[in-house]
Protein backbone atom coordinates (compact mmCIF):
# COMPACT_ATOMS: atom_id res chain seq x y z
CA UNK A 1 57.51 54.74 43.20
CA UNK A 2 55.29 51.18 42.62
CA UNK A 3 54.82 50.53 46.06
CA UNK A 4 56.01 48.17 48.48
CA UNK A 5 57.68 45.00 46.66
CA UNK A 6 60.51 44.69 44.27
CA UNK A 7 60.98 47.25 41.29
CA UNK A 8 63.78 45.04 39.46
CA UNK A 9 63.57 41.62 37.25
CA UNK A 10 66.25 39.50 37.76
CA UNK A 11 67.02 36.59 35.47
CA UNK A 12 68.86 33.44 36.50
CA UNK A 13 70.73 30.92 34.20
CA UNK A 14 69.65 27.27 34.73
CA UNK A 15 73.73 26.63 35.58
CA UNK A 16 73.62 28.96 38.62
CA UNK A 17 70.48 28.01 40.41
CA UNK A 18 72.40 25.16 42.20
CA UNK A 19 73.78 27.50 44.43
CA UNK A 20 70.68 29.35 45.78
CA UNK A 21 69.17 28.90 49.08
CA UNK A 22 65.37 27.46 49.38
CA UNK A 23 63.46 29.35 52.36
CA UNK A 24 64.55 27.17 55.45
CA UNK A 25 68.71 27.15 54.55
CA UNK A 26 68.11 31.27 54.20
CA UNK A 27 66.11 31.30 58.24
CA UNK A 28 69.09 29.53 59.07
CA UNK A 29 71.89 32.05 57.38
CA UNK A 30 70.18 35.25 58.71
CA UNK A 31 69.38 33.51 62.05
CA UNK A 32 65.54 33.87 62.11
């Protein structure tokens, strides 16, 4: 209904953004 792009918000604690993945470790998990 808005379009293309995300209709959510997502907040993330300080404590748990040690476990995300920056933009070259996530090419390498979905093998692009």
């Amino acid at each position: 209904p808005y379009g293309e792009g995300w209709i959510i918000k997502v907040k993330v604690k300080d404590s748990n953004t040690d476990n995300l993945l920056n933009a070259e470790a996530y090419k390498e998990v979905i093998g692009a």
